[in-house]
C-alpha atoms as a PDB file:
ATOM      1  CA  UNK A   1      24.268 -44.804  11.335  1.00  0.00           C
ATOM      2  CA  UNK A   2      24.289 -44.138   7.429  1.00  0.00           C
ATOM      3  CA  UNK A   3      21.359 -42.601   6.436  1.00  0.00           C
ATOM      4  CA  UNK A   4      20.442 -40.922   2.702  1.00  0.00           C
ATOM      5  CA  UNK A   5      19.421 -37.614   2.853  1.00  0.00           C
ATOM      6  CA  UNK A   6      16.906 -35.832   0.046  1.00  0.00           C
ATOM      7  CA  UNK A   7      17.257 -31.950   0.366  1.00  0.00           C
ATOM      8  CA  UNK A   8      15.679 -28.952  -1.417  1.00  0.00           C
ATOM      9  CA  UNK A   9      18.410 -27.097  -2.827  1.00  0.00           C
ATOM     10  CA  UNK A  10      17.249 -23.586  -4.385  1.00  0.00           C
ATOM     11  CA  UNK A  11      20.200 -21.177  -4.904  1.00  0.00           C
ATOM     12  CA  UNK A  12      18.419 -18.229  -4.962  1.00  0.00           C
ATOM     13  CA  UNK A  13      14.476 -16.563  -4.691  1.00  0.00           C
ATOM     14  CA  UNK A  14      13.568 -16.381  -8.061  1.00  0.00           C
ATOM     15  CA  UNK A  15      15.728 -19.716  -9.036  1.00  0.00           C
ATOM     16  CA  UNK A  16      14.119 -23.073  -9.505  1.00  0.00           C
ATOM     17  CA  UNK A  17      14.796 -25.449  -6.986  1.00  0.00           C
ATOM     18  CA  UNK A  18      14.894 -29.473  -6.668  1.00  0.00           C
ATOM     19  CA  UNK A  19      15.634 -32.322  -4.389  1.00  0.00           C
ATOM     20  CA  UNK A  20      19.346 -33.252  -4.149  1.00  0.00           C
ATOM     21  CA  UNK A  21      20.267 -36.575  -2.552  1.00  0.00           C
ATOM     22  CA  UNK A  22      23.627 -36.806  -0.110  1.00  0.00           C
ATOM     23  CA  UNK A  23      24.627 -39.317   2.266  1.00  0.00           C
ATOM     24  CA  UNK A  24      24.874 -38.463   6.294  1.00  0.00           C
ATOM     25  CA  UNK A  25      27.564 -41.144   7.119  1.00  0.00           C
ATOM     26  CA  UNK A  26      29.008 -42.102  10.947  1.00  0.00           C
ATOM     27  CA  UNK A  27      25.789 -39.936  12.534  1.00  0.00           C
ATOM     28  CA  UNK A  28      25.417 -40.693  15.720  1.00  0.00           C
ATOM     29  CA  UNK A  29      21.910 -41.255  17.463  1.00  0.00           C
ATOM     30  CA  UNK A  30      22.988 -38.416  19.715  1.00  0.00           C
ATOM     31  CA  UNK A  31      23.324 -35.850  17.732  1.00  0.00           C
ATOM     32  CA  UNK A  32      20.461 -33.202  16.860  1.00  0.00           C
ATOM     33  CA  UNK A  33      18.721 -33.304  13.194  1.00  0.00           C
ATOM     34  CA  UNK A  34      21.067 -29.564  13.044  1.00  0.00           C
ATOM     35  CA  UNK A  35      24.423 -31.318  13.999  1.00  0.00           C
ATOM     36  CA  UNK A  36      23.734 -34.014  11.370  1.00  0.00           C
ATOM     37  CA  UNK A  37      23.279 -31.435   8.676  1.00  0.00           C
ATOM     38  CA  UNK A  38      26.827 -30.097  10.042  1.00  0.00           C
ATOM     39  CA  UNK A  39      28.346 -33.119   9.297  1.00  0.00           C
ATOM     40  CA  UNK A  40      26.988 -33.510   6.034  1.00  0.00           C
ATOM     41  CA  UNK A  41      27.970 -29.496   5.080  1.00  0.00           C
ATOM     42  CA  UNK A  42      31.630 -30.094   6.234  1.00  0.00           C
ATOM     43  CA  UNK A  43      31.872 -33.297   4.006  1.00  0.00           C
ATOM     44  CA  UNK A  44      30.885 -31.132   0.943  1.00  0.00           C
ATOM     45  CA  UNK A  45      33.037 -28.323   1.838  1.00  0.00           C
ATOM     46  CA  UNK A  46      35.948 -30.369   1.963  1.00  0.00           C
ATOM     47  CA  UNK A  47      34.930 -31.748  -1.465  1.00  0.00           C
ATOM     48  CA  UNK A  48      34.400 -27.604  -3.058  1.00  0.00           C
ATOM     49  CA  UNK A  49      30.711 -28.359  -2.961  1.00  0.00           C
ATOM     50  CA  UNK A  50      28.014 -25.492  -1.889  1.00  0.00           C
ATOM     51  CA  UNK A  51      26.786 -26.454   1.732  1.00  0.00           C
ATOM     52  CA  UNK A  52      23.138 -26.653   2.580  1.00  0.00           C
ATOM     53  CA  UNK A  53      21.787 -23.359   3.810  1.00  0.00           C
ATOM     54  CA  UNK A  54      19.604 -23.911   6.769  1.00  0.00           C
ATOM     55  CA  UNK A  55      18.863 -21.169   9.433  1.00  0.00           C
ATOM     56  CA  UNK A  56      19.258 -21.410  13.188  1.00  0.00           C
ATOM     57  CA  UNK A  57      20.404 -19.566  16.172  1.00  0.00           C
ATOM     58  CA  UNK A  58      19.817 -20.769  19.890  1.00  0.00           C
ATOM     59  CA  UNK A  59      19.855 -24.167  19.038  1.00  0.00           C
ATOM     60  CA  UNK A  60      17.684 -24.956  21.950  1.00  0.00           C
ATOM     61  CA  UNK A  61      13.887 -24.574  21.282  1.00  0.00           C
ATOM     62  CA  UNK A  62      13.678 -21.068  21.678  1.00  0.00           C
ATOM     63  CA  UNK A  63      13.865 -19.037  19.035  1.00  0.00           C
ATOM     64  CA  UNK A  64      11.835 -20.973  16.057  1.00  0.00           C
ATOM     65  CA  UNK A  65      14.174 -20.105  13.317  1.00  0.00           C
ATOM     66  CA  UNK A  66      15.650 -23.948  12.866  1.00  0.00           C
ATOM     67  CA  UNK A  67      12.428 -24.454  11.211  1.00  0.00           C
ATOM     68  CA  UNK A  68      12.239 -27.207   8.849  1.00  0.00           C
ATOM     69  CA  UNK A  69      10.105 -30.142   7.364  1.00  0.00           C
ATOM     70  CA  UNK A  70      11.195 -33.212   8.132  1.00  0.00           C
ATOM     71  CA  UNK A  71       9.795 -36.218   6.029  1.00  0.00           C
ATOM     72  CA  UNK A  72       6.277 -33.927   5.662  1.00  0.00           C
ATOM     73  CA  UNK A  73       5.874 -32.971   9.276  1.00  0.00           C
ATOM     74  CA  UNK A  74       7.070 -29.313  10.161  1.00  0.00           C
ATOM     75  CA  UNK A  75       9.901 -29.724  13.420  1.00  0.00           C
ATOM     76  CA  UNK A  76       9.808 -33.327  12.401  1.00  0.00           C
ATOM     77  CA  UNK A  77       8.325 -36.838  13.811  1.00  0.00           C
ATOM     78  CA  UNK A  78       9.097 -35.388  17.708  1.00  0.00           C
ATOM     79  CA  UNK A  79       6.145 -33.398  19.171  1.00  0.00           C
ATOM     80  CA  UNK A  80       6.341 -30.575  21.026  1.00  0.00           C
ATOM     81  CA  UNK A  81       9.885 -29.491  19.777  1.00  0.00           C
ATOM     82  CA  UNK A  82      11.289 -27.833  17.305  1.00  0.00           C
ATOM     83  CA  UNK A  83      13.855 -29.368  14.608  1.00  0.00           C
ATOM     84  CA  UNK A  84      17.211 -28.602  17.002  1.00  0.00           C
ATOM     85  CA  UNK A  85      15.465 -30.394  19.464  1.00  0.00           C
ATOM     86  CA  UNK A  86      15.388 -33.466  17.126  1.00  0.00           C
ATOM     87  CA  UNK A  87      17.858 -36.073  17.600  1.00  0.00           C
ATOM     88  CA  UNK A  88      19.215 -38.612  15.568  1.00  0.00           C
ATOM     89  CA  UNK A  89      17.548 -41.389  17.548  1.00  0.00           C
ATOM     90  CA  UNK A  90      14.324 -40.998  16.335  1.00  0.00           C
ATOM     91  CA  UNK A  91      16.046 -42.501  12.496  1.00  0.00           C
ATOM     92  CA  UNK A  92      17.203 -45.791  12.222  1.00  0.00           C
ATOM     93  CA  UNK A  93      20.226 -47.167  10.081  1.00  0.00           C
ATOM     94  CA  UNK A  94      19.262 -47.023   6.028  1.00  0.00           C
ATOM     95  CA  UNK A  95      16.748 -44.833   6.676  1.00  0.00           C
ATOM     96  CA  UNK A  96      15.912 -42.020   3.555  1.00  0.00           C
ATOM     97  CA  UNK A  97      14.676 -38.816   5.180  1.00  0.00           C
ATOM     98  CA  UNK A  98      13.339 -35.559   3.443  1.00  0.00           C
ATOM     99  CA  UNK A  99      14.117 -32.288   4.667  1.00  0.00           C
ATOM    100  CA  UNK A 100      12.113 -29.051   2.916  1.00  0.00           C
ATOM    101  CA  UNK A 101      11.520 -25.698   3.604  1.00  0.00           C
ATOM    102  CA  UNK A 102       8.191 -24.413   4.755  1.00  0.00           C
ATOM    103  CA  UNK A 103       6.033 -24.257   2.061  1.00  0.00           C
ATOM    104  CA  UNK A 104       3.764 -20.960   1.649  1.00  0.00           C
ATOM    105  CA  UNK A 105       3.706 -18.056  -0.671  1.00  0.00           C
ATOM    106  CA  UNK A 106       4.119 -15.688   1.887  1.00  0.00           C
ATOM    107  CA  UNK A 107       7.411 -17.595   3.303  1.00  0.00           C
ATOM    108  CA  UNK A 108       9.368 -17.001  -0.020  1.00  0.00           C
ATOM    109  CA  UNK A 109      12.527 -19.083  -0.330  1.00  0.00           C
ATOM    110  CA  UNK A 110      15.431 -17.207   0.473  1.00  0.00           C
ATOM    111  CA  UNK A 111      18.066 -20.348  -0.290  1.00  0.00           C
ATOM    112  CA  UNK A 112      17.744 -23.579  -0.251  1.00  0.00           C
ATOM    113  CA  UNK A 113      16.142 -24.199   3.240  1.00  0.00           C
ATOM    114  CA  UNK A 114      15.720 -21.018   4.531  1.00  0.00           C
ATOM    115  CA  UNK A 115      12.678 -18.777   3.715  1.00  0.00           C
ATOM    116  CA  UNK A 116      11.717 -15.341   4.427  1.00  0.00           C
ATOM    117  CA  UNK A 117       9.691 -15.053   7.370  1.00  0.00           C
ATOM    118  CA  UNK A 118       9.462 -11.043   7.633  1.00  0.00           C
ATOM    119  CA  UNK A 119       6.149 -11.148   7.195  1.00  0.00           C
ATOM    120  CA  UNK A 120       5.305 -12.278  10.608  1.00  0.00           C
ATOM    121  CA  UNK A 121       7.225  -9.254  11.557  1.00  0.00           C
ATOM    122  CA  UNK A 122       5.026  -6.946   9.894  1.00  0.00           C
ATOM    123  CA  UNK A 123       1.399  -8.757  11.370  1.00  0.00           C
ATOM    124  CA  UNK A 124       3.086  -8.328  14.853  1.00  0.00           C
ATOM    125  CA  UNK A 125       3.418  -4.156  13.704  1.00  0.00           C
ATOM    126  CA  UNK A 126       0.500  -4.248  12.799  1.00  0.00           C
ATOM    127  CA  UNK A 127      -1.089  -4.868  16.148  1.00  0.00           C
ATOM    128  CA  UNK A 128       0.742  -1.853  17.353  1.00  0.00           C
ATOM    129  CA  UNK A 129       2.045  -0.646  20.753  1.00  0.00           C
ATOM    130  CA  UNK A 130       0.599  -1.117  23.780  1.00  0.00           C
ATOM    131  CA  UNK A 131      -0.506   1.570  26.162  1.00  0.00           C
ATOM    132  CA  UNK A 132       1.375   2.133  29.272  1.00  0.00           C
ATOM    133  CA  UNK A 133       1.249   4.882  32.382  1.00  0.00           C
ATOM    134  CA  UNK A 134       4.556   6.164  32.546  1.00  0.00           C
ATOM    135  CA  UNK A 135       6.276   7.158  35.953  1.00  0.00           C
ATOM    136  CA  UNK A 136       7.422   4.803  38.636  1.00  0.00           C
ATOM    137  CA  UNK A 137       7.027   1.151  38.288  1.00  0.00           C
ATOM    138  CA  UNK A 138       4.039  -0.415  40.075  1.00  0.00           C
ATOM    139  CA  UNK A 139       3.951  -2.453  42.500  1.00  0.00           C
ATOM    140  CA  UNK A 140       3.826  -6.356  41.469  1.00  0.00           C
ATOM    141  CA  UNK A 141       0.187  -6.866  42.678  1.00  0.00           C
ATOM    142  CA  UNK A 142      -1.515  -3.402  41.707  1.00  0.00           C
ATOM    143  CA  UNK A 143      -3.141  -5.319  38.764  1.00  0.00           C
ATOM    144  CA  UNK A 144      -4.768  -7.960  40.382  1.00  0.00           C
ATOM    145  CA  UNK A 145      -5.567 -10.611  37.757  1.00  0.00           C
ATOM    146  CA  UNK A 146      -7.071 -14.394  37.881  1.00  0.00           C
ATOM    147  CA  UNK A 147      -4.918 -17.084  38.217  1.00  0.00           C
ATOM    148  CA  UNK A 148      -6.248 -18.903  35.594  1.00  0.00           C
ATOM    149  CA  UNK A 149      -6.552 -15.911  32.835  1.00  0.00           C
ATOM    150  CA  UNK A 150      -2.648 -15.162  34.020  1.00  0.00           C
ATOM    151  CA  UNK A 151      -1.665 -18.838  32.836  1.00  0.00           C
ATOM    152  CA  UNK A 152      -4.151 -19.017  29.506  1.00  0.00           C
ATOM    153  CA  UNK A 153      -2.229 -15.512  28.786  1.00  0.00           C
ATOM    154  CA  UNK A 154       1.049 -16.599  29.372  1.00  0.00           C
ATOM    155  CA  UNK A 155       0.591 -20.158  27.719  1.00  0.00           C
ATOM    156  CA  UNK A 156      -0.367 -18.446  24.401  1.00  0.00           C
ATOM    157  CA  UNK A 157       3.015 -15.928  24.778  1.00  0.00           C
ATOM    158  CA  UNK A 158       4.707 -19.150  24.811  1.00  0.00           C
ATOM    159  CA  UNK A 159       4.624 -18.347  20.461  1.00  0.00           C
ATOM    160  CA  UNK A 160       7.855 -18.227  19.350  1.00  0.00           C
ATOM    161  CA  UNK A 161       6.360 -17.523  15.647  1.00  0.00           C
ATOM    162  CA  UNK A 162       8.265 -20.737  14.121  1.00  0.00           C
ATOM    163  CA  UNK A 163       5.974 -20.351  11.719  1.00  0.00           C
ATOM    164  CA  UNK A 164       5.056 -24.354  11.887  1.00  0.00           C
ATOM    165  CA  UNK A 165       1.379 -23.585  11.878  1.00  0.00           C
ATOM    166  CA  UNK A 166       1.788 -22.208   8.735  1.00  0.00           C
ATOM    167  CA  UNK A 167       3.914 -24.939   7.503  1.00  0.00           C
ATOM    168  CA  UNK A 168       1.216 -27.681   7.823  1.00  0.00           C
ATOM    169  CA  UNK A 169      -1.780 -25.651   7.247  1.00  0.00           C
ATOM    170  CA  UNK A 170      -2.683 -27.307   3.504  1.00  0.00           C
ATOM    171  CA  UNK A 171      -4.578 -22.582   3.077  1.00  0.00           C
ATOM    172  CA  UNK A 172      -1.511 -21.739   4.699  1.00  0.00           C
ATOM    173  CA  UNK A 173      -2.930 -19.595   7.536  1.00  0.00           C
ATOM    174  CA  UNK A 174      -1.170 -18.014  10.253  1.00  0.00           C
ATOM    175  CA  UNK A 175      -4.206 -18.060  12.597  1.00  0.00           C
ATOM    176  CA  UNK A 176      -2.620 -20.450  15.263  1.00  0.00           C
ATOM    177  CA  UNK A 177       0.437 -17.564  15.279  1.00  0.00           C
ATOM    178  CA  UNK A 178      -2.344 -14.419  15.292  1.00  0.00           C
ATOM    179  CA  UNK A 179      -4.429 -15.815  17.980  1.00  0.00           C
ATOM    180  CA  UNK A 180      -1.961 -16.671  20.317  1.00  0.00           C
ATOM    181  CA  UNK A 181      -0.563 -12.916  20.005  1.00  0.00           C
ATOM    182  CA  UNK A 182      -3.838 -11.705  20.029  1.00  0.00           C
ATOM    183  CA  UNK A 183      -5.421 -13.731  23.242  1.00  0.00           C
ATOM    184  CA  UNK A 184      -2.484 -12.802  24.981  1.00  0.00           C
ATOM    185  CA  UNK A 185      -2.992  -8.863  25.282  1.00  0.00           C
ATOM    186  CA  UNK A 186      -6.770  -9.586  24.785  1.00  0.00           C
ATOM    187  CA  UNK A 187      -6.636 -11.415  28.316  1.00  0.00           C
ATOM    188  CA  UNK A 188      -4.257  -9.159  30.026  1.00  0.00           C
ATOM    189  CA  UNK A 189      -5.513  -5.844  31.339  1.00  0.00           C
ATOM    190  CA  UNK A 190      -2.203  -4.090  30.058  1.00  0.00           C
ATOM    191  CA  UNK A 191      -3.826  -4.630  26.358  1.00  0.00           C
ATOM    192  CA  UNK A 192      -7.357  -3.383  27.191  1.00  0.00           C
ATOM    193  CA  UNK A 193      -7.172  -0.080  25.298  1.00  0.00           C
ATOM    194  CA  UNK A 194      -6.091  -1.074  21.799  1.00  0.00           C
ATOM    195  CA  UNK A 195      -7.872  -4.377  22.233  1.00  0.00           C
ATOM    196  CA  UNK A 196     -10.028  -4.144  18.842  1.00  0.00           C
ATOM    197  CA  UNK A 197      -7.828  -1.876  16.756  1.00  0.00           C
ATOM    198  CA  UNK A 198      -5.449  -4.368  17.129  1.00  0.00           C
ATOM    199  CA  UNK A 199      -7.112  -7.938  16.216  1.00  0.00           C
ATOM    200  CA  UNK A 200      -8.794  -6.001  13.098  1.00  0.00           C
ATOM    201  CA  UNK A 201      -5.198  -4.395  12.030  1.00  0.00           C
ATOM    202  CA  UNK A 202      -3.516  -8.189  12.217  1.00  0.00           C
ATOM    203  CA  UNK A 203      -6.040  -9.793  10.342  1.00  0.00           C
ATOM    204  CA  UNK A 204      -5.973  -7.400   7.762  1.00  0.00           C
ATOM    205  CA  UNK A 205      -2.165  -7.662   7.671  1.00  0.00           C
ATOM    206  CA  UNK A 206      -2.372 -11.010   7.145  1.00  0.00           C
ATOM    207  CA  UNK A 207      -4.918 -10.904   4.703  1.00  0.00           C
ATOM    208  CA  UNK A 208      -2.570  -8.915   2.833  1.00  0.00           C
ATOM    209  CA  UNK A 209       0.512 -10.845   3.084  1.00  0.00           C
ATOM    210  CA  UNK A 210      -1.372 -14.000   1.280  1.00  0.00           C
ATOM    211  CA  UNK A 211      -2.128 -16.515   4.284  1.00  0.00           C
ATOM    212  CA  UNK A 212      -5.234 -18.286   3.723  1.00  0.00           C
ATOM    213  CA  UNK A 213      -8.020 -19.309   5.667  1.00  0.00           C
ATOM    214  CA  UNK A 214      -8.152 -21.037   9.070  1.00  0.00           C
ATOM    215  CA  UNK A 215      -9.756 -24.725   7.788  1.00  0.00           C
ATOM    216  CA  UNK A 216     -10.286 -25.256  11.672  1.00  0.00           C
ATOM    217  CA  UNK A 217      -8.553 -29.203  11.354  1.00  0.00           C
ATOM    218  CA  UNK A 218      -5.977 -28.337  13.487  1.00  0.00           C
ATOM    219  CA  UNK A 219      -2.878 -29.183  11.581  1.00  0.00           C
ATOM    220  CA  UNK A 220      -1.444 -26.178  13.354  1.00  0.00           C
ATOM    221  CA  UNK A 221      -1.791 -27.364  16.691  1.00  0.00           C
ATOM    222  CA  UNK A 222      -0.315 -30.777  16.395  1.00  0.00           C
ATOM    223  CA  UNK A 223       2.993 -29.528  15.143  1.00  0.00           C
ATOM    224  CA  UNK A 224       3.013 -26.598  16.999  1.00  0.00           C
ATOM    225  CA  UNK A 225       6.561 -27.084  19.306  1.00  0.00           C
ATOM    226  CA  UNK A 226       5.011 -25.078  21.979  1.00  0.00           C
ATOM    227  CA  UNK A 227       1.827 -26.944  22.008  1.00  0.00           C
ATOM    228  CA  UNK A 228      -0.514 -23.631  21.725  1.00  0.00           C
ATOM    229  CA  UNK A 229      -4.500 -24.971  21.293  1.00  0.00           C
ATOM    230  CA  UNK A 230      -6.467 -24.159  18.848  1.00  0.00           C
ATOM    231  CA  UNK A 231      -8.936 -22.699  20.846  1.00  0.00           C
ATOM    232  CA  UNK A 232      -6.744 -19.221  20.489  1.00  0.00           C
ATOM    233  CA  UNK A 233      -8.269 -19.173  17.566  1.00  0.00           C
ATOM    234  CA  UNK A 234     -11.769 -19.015  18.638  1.00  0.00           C
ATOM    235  CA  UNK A 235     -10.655 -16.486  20.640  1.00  0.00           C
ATOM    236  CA  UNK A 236      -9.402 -13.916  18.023  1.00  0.00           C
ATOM    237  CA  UNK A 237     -12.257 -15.081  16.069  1.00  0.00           C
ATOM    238  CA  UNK A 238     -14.779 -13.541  18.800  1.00  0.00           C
ATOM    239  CA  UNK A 239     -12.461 -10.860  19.531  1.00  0.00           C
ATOM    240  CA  UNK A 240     -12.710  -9.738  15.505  1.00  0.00           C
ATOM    241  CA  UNK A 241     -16.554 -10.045  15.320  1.00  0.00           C
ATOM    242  CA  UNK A 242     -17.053  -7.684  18.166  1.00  0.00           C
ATOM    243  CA  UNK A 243     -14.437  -5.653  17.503  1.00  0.00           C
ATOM    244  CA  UNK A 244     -16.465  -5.560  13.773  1.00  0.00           C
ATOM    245  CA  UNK A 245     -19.781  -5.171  15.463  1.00  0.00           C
ATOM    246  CA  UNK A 246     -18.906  -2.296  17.782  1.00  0.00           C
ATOM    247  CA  UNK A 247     -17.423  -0.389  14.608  1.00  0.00           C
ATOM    248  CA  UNK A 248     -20.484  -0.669  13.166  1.00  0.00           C
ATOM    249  CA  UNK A 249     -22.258   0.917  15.962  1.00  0.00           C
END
C-alpha cells in the first residue's frame, strides 16, 4: 500500500509545532501502525531528514507508552488495543491518516509525538504505600476474598496508565486512570488501612496537575485498550464522599 501520512512535528516543549505530510510507501497490511512509522523514519534518515519521535517499548500491548492518536481516536480505529497492536490492515491503499500526540495540558509535548506523562507518576505517589505485616509470607488462602470482588479488583489493575482516557476526554480528566487504581486497593483487603487517605490524596494530585472534570460520557471507556468500565469511576466517586464525610466527623 501507499498511504499519505499527516504528522505533528514539534521539535521541542516550548517550540511551536504543525502537521507535516510524508508518504508511507510499499507498507504492508501486516505490519503494525509502529513498524510503518519505521519505515517511514528510515526513508528520511537516508535522505538527512529528522525522524519522527514517537515513544514505545514492549511493542505488545503492555506497557501503554506507544500511545498515539490515530485519525482522532486515541490507540486508533481498533478497540481494545493499543497503537502497536494496530496493523496496517485496518488502512486501505490512498488512504490519508493523521497521527497526533495526546492532547492535554498536563501531557506537555516533549517532541513531536511524545509527551510527558510524569504526572501520572506523581497521582500514583500520591496514593501512597500500602500497609503490609512483615515476617513470613502467608499462606495463599489466609485472606479469604469473594470471587467476584477478586476479578472486579483485578480487572481494574488491568490499567496500564496509557493515558488514552485522558486523550479523548474533550476536560481532559484522568478519572477512568484514578478509579481503576483506586477500586483496586479499595476492593482488596490488603488496601483497607489507607483506604480514604489515599482516594482524597489522588484527587487532589490530580486536581493539581490540571486534569479536568469527569463529564461522565464515557469517551474514556471506549478507547480504553484494556476495556476498564466506567463504573470505576462511581466507585472512587463514593469512595471520596465518604472518605470526605468521615473527615468531617
Amino acid at each position: 500500500m501507499r498511504l499519505n501520512l499527516k504528522v505533528w512535528r514539534q521539535p521541542a516543549r516550548d517550540a511551536a509545532g504543525r502537521m507535516v505530510e510524508y508518504a508511507a510507501e510499499h507498507v504492508s497490511p501486516d505490519m503494525s501502525f509502529l513498524e510503518m512509522l519505521d519505515v517511514v523514519n528510515d526513508t528520511l534518515i537516508r535522505k538527512g531528514e529528522d525522524p519522527i519521535a514517537f515513544d514505545s517499548d514492549c511493542r505488545e500491548g503492555i506497557c501503554g507508552s506507544c500511545g498515539l492518536v490515530v485519525d482522532g481516536v486515541p490507540h486508533g480505529p481498533d478497540p481494545g488495543g493499543t497503537v502497536c497492536q494496530l496493523h496496517m490492515r485496518k488502512f486501505k491503499d490512498g488512504d490519508t491518516i493523521t497521527v497526533e500526540p495526546w492532547r492535554a495540558a498536563a501531557f506537555p509535548v516533549i517532541k513531536d509525538l511524545i509527551v510527558d506523562r510524569s504526572a501520572f507518576d506523581r497521582i500514583i505517589a500520591a496514593g501512597g504505600y500500602v500497609s503490609v505485616n512483615c515476617g513470613g509470607a502467608p499462606d495463599g488462602n489466609a485472606i479469604p476474598i469473594p470471587k467476584d470482588i477478586v476479578e472486579v479488583a483485578m480487572d481494574s489493575a488491568a490499567c496500564i496508565g496509557c493515558g488514552a482516557c485522558v486523550a479523548a476526554c474533550k476536560n481532559a480528566s484522568a478519572h477512568l486512570f484514578m478509579s481503576a487504581k483506586i477500586s483496586q486497593l479499595a476492593l482488596l483487603p490488603q488496601g483497607q488501612q489507607e483506604r480514604q487517605r489515599r482516594v482524597v490524596s489522588m484527587i487532589s494530585q490530580a486536581d493539581a496537575e490540571g486534569f479536568g472534570s469527569c463529564s461522565n460520557e464515557g469517551e474514556c471507556e471506549a478507547v480504553c485498550p484494556k476495556e476498564i468500565p466506567i463504573s470505576n469511576i462511581a466507585r472512587m466517586t463514593r469512595e471520596y464522599v465518604r472518605a470526605l464525610w468521615t473527615a468531617g466527623k
